[in-house]
PDB file of N, CA and C in Angstrom:
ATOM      1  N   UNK A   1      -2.713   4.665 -17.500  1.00  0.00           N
ATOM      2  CA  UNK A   1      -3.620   4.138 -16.518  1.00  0.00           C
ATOM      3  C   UNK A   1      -2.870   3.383 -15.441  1.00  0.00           C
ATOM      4  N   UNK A   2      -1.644   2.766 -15.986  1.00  0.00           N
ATOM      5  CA  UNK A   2      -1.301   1.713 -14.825  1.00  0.00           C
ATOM      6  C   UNK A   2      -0.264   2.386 -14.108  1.00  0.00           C
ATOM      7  N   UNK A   3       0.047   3.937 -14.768  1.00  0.00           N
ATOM      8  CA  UNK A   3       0.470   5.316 -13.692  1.00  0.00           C
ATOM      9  C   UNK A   3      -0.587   5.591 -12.217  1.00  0.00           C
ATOM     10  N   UNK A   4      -1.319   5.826 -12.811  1.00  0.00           N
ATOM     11  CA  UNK A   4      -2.484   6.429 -11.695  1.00  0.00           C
ATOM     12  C   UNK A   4      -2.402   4.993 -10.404  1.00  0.00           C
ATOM     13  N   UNK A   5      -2.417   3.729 -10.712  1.00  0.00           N
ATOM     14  CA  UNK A   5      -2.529   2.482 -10.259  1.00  0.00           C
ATOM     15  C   UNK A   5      -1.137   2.851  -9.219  1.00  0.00           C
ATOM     16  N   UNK A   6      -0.185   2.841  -9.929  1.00  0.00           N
ATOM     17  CA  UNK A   6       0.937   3.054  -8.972  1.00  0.00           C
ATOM     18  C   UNK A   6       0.693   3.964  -7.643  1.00  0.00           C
ATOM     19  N   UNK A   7       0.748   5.131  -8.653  1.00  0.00           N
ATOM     20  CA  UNK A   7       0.775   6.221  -7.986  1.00  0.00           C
ATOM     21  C   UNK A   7      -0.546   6.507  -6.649  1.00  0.00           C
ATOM     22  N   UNK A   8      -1.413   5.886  -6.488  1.00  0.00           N
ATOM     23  CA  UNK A   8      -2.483   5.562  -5.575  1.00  0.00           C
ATOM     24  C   UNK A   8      -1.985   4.663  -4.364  1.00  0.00           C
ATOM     25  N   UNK A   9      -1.319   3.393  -5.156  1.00  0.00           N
ATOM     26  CA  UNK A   9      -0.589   2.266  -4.304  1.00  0.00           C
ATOM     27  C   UNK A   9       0.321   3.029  -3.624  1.00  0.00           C
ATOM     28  N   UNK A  10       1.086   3.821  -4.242  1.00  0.00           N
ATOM     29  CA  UNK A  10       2.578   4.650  -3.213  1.00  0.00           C
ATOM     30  C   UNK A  10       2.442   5.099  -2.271  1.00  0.00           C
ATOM     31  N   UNK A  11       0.664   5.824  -2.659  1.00  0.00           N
ATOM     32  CA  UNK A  11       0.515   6.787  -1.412  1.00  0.00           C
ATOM     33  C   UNK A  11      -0.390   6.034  -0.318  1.00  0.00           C
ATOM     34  N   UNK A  12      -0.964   5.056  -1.042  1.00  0.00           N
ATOM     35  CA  UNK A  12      -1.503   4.110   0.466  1.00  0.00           C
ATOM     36  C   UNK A  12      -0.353   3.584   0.925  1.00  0.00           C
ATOM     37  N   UNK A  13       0.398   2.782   0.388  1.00  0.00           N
ATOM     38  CA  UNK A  13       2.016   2.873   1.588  1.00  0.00           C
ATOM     39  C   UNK A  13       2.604   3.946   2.095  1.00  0.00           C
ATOM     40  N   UNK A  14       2.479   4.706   1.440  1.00  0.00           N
ATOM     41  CA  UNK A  14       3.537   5.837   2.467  1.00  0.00           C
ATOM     42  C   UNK A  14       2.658   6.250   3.271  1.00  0.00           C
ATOM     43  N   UNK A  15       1.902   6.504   3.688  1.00  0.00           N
ATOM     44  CA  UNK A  15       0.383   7.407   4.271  1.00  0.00           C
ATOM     45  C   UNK A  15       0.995   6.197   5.419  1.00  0.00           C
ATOM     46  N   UNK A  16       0.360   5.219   5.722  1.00  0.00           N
ATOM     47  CA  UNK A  16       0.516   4.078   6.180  1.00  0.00           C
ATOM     48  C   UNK A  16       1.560   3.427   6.888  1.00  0.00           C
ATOM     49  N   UNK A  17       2.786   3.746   6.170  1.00  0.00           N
ATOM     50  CA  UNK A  17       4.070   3.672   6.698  1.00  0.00           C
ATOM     51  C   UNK A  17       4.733   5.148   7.729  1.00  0.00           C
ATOM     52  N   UNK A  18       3.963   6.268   7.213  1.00  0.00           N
ATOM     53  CA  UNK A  18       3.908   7.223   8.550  1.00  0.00           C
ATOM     54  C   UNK A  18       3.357   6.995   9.616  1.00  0.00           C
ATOM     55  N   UNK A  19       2.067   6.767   9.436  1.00  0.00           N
ATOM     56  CA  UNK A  19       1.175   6.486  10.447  1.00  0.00           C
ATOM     57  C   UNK A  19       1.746   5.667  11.359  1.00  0.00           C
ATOM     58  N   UNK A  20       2.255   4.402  11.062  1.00  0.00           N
ATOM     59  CA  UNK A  20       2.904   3.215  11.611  1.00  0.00           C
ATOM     60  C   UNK A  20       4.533   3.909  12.493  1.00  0.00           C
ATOM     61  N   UNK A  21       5.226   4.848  11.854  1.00  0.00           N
ATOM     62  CA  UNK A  21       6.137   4.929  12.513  1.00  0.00           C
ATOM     63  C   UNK A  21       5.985   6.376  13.209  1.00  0.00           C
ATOM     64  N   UNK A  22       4.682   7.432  13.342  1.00  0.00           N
ATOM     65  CA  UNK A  22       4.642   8.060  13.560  1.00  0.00           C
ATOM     66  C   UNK A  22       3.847   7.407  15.416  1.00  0.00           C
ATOM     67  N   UNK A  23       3.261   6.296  15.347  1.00  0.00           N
ATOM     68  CA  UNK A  23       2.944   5.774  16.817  1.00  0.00           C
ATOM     69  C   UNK A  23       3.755   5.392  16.978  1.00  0.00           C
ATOM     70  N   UNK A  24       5.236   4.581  16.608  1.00  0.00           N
ATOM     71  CA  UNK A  24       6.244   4.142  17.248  1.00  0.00           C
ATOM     72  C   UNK A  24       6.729   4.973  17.961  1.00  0.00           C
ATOM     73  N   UNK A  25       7.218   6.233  17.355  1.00  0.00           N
ATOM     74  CA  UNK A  25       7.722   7.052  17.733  1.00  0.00           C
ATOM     75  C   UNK A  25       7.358   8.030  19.211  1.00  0.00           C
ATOM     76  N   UNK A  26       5.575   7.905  19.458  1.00  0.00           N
ATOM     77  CA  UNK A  26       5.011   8.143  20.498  1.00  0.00           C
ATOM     78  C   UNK A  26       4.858   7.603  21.713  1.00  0.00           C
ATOM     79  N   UNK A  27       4.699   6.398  21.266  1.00  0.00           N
ATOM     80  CA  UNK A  27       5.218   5.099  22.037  1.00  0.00           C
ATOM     81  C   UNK A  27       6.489   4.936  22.932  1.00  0.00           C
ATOM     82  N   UNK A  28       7.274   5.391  22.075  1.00  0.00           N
ATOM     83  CA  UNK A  28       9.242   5.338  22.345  1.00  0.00           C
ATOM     84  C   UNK A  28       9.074   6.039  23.378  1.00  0.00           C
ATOM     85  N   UNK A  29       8.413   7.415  23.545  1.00  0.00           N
ATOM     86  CA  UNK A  29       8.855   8.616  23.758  1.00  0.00           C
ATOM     87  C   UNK A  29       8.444   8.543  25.337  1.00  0.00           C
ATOM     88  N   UNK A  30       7.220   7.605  24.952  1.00  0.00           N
ATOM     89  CA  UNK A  30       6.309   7.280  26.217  1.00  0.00           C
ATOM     90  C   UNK A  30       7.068   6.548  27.113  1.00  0.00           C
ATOM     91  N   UNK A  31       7.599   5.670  26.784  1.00  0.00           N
ATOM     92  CA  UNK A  31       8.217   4.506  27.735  1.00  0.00           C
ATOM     93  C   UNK A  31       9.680   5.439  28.242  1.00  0.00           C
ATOM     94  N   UNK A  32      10.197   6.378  27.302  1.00  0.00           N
ATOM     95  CA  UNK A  32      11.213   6.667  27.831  1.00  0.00           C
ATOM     96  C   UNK A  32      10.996   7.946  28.497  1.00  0.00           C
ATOM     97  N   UNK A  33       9.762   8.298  28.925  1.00  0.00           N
ATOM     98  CA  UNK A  33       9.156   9.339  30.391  1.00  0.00           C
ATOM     99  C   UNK A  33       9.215  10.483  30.007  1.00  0.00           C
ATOM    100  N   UNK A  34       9.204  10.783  28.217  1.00  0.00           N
ATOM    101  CA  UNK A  34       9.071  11.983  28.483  1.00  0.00           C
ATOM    102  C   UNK A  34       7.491  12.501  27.714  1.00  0.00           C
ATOM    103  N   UNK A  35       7.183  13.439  27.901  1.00  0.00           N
ATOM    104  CA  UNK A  35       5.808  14.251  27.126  1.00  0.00           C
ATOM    105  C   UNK A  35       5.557  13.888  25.786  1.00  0.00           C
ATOM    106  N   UNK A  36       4.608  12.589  25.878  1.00  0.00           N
ATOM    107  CA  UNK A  36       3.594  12.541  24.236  1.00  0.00           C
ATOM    108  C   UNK A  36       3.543  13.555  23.375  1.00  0.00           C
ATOM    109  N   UNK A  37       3.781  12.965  22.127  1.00  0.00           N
ATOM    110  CA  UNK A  37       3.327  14.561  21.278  1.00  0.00           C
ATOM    111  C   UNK A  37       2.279  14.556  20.849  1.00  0.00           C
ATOM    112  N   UNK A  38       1.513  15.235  20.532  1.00  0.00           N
ATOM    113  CA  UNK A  38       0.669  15.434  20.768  1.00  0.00           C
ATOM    114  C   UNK A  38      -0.411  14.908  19.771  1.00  0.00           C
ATOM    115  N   UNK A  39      -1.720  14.369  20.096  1.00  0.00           N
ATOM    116  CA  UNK A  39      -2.558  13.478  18.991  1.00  0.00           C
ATOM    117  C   UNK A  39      -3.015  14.306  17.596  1.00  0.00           C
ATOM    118  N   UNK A  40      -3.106  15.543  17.641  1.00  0.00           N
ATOM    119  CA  UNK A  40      -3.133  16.030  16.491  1.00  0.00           C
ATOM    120  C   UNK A  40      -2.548  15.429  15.094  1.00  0.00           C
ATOM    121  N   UNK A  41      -1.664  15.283  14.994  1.00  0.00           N
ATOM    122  CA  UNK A  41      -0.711  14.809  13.752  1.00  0.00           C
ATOM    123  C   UNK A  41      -1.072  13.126  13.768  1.00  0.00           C
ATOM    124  N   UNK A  42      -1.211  12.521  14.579  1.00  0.00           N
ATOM    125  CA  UNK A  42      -1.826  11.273  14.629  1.00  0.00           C
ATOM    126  C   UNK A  42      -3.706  11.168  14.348  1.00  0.00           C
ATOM    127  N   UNK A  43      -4.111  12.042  14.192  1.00  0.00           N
ATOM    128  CA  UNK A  43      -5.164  12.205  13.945  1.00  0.00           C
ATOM    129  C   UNK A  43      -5.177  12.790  12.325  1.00  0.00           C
ATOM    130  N   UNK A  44      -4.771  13.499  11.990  1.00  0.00           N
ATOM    131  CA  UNK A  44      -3.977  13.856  11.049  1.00  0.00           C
ATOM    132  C   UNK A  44      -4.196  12.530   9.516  1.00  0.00           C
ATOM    133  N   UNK A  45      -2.986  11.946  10.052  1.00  0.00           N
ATOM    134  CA  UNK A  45      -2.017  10.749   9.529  1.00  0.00           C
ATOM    135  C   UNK A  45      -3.636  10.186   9.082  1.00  0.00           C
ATOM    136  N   UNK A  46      -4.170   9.966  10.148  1.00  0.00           N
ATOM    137  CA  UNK A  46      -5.384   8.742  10.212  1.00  0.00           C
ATOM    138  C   UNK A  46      -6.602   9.433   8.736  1.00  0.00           C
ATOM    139  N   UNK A  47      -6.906  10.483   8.859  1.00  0.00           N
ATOM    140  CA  UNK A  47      -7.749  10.901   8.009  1.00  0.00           C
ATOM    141  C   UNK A  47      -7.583  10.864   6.838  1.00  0.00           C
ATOM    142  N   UNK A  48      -5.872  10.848   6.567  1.00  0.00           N
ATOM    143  CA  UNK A  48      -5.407  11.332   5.304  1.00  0.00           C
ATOM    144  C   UNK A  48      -5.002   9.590   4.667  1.00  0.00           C
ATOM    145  N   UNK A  49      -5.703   8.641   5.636  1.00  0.00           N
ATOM    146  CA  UNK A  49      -5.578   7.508   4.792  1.00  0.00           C
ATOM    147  C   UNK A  49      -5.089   6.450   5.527  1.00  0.00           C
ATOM    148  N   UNK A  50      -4.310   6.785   6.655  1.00  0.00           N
ATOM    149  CA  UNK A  50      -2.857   6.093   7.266  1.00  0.00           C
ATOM    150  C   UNK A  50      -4.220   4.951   8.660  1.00  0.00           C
ATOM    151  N   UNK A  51      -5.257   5.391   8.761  1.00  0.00           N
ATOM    152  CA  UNK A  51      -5.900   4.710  10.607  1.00  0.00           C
ATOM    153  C   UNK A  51      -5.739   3.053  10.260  1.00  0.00           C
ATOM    154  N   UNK A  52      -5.699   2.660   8.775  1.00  0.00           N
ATOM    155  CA  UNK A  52      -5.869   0.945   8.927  1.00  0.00           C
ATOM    156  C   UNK A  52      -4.725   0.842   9.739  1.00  0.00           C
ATOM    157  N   UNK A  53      -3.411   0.890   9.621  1.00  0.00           N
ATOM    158  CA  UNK A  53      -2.273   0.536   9.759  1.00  0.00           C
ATOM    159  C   UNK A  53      -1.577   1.900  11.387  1.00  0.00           C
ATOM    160  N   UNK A  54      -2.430   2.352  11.992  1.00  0.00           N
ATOM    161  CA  UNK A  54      -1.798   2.760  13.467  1.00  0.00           C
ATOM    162  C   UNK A  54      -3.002   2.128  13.976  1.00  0.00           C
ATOM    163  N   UNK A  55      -4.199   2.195  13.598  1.00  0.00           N
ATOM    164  CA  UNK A  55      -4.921   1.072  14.633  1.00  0.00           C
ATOM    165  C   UNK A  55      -4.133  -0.584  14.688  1.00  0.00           C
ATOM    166  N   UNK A  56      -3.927  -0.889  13.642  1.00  0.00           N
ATOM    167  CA  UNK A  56      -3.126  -2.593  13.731  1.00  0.00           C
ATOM    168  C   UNK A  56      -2.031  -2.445  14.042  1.00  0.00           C
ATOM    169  N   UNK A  57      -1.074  -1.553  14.367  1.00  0.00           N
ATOM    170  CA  UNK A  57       0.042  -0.947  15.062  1.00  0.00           C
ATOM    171  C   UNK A  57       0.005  -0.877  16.399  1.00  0.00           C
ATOM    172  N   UNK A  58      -1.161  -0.071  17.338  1.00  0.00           N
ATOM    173  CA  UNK A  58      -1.454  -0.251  17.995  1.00  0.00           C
ATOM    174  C   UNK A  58      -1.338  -1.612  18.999  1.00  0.00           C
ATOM    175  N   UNK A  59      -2.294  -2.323  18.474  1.00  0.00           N
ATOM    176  CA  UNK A  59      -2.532  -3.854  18.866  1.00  0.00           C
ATOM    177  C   UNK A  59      -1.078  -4.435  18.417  1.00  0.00           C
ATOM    178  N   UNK A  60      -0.105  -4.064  17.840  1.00  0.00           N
ATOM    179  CA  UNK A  60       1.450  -5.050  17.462  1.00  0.00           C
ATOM    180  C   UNK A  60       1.863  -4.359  18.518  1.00  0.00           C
ATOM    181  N   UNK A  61       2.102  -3.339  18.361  1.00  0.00           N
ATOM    182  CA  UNK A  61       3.092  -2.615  19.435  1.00  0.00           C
ATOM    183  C   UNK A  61       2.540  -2.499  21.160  1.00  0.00           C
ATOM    184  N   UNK A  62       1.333  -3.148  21.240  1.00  0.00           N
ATOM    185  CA  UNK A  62       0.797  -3.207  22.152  1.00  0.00           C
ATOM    186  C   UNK A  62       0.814  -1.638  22.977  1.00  0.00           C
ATOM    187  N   UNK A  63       0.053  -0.757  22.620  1.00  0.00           N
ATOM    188  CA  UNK A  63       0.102   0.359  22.698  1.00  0.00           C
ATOM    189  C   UNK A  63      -1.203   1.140  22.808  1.00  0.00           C
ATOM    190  N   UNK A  64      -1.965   1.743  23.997  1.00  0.00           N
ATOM    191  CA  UNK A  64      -3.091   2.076  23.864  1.00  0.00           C
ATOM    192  C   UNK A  64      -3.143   3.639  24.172  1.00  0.00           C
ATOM    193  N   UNK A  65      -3.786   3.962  23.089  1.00  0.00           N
ATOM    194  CA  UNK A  65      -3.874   5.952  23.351  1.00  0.00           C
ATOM    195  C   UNK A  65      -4.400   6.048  24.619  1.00  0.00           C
ATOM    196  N   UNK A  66      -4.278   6.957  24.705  1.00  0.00           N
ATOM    197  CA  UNK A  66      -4.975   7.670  26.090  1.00  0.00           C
ATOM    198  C   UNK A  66      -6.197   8.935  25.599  1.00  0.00           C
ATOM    199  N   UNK A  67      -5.876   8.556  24.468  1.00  0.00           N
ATOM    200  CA  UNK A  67      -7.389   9.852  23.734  1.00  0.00           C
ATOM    201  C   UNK A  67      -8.529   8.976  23.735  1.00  0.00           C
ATOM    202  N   UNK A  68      -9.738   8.985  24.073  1.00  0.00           N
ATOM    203  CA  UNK A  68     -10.834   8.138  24.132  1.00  0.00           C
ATOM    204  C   UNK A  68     -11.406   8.779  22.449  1.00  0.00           C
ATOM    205  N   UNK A  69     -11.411   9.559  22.183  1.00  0.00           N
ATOM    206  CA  UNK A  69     -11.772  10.116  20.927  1.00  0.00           C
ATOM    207  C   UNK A  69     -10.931   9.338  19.859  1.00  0.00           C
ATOM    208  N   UNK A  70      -9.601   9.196  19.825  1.00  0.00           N
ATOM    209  CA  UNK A  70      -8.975   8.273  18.995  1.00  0.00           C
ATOM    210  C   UNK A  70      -9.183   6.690  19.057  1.00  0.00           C
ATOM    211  N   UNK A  71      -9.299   6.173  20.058  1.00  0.00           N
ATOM    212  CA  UNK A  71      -9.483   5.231  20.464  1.00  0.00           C
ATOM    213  C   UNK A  71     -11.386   4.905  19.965  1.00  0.00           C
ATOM    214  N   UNK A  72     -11.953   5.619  19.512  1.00  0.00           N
ATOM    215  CA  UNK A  72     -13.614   5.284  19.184  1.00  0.00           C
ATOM    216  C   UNK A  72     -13.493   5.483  17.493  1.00  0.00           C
ATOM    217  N   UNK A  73     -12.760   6.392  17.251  1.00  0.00           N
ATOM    218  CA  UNK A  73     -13.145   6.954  15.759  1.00  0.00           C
ATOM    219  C   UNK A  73     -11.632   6.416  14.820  1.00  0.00           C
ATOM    220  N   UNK A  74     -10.827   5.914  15.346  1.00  0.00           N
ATOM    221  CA  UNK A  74      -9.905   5.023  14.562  1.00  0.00           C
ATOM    222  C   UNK A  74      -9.924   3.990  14.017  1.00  0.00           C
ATOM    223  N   UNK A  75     -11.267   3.399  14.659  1.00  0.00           N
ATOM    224  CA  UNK A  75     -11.928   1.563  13.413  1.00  0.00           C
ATOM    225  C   UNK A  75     -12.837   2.582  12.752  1.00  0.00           C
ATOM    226  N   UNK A  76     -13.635   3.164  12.681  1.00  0.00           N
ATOM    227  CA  UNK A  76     -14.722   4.310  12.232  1.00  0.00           C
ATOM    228  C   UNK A  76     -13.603   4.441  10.577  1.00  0.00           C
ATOM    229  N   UNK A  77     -12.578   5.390  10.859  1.00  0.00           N
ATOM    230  CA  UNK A  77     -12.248   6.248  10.219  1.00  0.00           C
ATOM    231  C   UNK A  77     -11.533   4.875   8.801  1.00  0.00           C
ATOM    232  N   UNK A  78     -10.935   3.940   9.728  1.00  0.00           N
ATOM    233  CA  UNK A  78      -9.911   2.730   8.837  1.00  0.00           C
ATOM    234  C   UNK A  78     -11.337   1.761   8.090  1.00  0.00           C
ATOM    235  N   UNK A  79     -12.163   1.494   8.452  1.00  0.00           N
ATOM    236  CA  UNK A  79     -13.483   1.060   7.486  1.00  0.00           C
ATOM    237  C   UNK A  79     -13.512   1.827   6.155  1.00  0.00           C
ATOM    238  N   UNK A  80     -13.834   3.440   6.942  1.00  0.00           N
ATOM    239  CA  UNK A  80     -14.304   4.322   5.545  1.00  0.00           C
ATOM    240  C   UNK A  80     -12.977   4.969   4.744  1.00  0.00           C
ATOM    241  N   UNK A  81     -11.635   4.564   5.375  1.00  0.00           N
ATOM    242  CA  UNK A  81     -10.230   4.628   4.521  1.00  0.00           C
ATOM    243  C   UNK A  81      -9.718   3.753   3.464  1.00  0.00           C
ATOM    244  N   UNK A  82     -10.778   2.193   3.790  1.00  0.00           N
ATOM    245  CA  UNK A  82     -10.386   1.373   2.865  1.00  0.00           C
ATOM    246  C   UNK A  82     -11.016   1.120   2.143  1.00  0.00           C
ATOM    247  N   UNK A  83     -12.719   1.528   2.866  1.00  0.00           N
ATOM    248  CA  UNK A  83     -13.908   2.124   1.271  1.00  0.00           C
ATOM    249  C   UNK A  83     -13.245   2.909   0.327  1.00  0.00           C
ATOM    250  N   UNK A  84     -13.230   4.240   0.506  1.00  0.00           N
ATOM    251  CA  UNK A  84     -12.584   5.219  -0.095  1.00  0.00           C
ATOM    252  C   UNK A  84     -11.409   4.469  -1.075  1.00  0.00           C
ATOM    253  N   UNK A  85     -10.203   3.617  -0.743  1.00  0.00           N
ATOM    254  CA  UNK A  85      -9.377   3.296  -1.536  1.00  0.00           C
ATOM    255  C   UNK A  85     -10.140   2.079  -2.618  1.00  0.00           C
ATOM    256  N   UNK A  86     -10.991   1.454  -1.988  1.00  0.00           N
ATOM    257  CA  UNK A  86     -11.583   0.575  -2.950  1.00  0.00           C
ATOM    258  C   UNK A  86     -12.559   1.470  -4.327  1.00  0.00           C
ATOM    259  N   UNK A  87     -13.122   2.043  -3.577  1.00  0.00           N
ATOM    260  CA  UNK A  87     -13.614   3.244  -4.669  1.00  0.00           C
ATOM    261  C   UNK A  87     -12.363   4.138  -5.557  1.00  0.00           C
ATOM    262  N   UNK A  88     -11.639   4.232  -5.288  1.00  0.00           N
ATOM    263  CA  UNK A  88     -10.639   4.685  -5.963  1.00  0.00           C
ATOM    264  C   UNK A  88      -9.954   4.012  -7.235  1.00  0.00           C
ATOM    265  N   UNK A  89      -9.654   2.343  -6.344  1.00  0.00           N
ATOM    266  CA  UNK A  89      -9.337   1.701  -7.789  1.00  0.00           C
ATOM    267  C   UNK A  89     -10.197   1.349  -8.714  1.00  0.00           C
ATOM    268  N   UNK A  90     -11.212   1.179  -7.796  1.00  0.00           N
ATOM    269  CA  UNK A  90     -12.290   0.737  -8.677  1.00  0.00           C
ATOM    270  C   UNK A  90     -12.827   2.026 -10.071  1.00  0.00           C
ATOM    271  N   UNK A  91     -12.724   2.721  -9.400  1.00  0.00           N
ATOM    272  CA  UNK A  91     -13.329   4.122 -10.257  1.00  0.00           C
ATOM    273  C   UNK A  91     -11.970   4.985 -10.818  1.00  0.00           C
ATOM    274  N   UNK A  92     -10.881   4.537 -11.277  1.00  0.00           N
ATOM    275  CA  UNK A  92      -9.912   5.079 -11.672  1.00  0.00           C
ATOM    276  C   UNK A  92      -9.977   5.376 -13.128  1.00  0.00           C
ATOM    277  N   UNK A  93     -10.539   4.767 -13.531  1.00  0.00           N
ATOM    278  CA  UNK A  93     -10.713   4.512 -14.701  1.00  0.00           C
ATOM    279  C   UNK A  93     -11.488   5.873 -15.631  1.00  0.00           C
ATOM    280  N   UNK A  94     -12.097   6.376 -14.665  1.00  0.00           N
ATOM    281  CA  UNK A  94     -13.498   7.309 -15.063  1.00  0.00           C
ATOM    282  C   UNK A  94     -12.477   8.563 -15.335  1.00  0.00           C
ATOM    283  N   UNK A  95     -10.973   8.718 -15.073  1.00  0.00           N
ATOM    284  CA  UNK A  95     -10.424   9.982 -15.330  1.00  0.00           C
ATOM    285  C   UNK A  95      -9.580   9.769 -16.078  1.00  0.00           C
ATOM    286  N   UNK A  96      -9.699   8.742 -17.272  1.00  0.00           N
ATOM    287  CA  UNK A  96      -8.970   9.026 -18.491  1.00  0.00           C
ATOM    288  C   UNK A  96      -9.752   9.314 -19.226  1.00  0.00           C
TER     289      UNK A  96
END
């Protein structure tokens, strides 16, 4: 049981820790004039768990998309990312 615990925790950090260096990296790219890549994979990142931590990235790195679609559905998506993980630990239990 206190496998599954880990193994949940790893992947909300790593999910999270992409997300986070996957806007740095857009960011960088930005300031240094050349072509954004593209929001897909940042949209991506966000679904699969990662929006708490590039929306609060965002606001550190002082960094604002230019997608109005990301920019509406990235507090949306990081609410129901950290439901979802609370339901997770909470209900971990039900699959032993």
């Amino acid at each position: 049981m206190i496998f599954l615990y880990v193994l949940l925790t790893v992947y909300i950090i790593a999910v999270n820790f992409y997300g986070y260096r996957f806007l740095k990296l857009q960011r960088d790219s930005v300031d240094a004039g050349e072509a954004p890549a593209g929001d897909g994979k940042l949209f991506l990142t966000a679904v699969m768990g990662g929006a708490t931590s590039i929306y609060v990235s965002m606001f550190a790195l002082r960094y604002r998309l230019t997608s109005f679609v990301l920019m509406v559905f990235l507090p949306l998506l990081a609410v129901f990312n950290l439901y979802c993980f609370f339901l997770a630990y909470r209900m971990i239990w039900l699959f032993l």
